[in-house]
C-alpha atoms as a PDB file:
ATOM      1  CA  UNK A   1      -9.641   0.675  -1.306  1.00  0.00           C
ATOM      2  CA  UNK A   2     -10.645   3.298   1.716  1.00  0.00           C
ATOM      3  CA  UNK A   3     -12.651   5.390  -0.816  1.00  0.00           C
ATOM      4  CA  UNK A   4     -16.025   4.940   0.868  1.00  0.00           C
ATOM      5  CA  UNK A   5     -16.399   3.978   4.457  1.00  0.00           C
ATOM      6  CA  UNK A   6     -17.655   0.356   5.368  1.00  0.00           C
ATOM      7  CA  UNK A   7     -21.207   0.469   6.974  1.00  0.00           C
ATOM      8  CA  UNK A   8     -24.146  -2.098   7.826  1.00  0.00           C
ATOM      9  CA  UNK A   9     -25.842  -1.520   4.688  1.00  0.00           C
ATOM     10  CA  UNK A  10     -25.045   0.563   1.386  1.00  0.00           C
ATOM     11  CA  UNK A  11     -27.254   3.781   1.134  1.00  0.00           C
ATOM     12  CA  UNK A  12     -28.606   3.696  -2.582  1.00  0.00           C
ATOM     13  CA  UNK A  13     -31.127   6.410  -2.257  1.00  0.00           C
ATOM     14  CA  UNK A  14     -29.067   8.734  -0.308  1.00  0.00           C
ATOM     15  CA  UNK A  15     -27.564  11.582  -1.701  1.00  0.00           C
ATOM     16  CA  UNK A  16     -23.783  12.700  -2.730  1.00  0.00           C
ATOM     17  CA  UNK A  17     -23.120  16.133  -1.765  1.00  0.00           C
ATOM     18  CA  UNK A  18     -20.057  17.985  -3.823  1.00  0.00           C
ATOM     19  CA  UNK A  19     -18.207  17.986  -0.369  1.00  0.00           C
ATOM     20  CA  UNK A  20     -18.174  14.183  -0.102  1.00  0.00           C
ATOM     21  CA  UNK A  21     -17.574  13.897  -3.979  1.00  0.00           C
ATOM     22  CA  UNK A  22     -14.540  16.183  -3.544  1.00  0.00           C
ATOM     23  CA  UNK A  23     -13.517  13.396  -0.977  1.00  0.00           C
ATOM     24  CA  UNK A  24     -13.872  10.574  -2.782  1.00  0.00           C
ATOM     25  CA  UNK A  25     -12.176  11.981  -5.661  1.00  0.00           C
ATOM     26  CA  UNK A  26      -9.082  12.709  -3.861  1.00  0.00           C
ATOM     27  CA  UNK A  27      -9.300   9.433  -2.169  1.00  0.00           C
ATOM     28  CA  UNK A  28      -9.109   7.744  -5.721  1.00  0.00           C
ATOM     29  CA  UNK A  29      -5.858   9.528  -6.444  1.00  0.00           C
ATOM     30  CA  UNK A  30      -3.972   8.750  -3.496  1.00  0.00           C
ATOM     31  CA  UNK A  31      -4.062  12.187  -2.454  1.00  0.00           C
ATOM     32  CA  UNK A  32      -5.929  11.598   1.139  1.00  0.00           C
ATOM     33  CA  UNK A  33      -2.573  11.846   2.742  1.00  0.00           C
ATOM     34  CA  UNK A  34      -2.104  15.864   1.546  1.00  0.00           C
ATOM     35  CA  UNK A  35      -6.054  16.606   1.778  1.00  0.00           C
ATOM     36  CA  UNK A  36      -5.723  16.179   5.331  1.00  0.00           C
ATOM     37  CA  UNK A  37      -3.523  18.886   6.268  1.00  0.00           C
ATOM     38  CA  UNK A  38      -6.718  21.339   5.968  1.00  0.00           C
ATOM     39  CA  UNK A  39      -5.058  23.735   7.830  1.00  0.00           C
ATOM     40  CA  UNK A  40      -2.229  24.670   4.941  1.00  0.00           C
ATOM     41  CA  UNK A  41      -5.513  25.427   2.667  1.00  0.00           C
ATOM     42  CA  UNK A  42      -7.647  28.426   2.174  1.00  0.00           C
ATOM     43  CA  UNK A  43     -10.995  28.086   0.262  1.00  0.00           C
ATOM     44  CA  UNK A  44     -11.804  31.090  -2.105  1.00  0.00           C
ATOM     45  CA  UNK A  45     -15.347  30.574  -2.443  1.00  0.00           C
ATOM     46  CA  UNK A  46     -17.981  33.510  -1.462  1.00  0.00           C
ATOM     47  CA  UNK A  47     -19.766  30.243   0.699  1.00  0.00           C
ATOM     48  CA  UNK A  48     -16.593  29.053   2.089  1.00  0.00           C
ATOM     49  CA  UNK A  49     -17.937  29.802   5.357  1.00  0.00           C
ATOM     50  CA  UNK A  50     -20.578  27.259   4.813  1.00  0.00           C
ATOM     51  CA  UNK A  51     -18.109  24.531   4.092  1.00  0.00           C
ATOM     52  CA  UNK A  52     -17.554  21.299   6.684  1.00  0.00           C
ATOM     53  CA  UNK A  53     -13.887  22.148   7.227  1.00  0.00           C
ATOM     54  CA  UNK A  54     -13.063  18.810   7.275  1.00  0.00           C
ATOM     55  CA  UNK A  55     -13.746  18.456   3.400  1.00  0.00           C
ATOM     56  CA  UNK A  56     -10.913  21.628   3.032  1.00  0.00           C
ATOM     57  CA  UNK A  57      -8.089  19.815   1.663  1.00  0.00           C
ATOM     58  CA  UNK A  58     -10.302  17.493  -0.851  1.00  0.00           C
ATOM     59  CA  UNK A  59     -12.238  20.728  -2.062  1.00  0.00           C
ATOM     60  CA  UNK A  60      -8.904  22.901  -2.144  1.00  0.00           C
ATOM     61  CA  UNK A  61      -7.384  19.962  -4.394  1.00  0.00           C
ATOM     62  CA  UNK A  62     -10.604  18.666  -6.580  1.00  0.00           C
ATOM     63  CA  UNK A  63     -11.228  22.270  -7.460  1.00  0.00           C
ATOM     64  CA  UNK A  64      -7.860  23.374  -8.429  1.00  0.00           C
ATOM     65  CA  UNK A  65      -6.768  19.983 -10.130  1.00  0.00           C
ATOM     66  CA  UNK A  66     -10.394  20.925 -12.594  1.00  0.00           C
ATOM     67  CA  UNK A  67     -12.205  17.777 -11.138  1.00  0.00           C
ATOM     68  CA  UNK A  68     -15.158  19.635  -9.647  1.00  0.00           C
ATOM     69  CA  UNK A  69     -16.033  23.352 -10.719  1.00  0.00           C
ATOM     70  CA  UNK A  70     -16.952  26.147  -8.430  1.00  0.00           C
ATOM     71  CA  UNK A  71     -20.600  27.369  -9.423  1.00  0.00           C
ATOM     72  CA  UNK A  72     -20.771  31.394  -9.687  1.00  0.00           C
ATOM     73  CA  UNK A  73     -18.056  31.717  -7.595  1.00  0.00           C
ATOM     74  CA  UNK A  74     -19.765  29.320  -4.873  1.00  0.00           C
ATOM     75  CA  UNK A  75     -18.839  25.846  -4.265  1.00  0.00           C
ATOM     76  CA  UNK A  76     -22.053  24.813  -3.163  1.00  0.00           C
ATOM     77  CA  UNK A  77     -21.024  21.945  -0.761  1.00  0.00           C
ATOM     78  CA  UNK A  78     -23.936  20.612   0.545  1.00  0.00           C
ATOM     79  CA  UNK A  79     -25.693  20.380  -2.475  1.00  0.00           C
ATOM     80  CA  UNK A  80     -26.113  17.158  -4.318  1.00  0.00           C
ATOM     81  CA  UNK A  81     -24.310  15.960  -7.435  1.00  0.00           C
ATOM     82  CA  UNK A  82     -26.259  15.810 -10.167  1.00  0.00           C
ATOM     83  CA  UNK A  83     -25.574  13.591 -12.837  1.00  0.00           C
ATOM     84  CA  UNK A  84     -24.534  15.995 -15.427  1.00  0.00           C
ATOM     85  CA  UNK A  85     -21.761  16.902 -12.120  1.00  0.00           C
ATOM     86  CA  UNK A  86     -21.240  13.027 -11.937  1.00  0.00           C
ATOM     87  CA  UNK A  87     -20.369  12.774 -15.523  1.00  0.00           C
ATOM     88  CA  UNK A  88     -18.168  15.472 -16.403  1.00  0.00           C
ATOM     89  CA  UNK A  89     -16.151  14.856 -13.349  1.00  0.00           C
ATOM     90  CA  UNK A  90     -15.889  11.170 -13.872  1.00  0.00           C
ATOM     91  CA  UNK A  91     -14.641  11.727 -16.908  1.00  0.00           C
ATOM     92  CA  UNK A  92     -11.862  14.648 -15.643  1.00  0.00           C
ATOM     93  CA  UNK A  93     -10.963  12.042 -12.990  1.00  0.00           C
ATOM     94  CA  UNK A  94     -10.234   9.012 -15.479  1.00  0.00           C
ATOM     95  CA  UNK A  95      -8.207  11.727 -16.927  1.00  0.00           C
ATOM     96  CA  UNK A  96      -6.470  12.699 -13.960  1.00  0.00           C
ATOM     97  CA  UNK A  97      -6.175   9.096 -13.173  1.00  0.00           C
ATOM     98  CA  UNK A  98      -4.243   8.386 -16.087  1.00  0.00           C
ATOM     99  CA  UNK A  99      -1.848  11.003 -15.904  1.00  0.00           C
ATOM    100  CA  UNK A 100      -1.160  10.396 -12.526  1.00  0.00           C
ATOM    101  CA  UNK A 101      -0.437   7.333 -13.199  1.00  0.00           C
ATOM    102  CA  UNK A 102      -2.460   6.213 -10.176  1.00  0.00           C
ATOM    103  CA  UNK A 103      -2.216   2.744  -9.535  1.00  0.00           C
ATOM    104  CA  UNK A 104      -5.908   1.582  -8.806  1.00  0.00           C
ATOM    105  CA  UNK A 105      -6.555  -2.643  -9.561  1.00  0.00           C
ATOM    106  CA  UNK A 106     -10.058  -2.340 -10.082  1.00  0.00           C
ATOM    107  CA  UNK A 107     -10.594  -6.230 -10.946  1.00  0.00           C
ATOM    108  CA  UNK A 108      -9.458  -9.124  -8.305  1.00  0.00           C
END
């Protein structure tokens, strides 16, 4: 599906950061395609300076479609998702997802 990048071997014990899980998000919503004009975006966050600006566009659009939450004003990229993070923002996705109307086949 192009959500997650192909690689030898499947890191299990590595961690998510809030900038990849930003990505991914978008990626799931067929969004990938506007998250990629980082340029046209502008990050509000008082540790926007410390923010990969390749991740702009998916943070600019997870943020303000409610998906991930800034934290005190911070977005706190490089820090990992916890699973608290991982469950209230799965659960805003599937939301998203259905009004959307995204069309993602998850069987085969």
């Amino acid at each position: 599906m192009g959500i997650i990048q192909p690689a030898n071997q499947f890191a299990l014990d590595a961690t998510l950061t809030r900038q990849e899980f930003a990505e991914w998000s978008i990626k799931l919503l067929q969004l990938d395609n506007v998250a990629k004009y980082k340029d046209i975006y502008k990050l509000n966050f008082a540790d926007a300076s410390s923010i990969d600006p390749a991740y702009t566009g998916y943070i600019a659009l997870a943020n303000g479609m409610g998906l991930i939450d800034a934290q005190q004003n911070n977005f706190n990229a490089t820090k990992s998702v916890s699973y608290a993070d991982l469950a209230v923002s799965t659960v805003r996705l599937a939301k998203a997802i259905q009004e959307n109307k995204v069309d993602r086949n998850f069987y085969y």
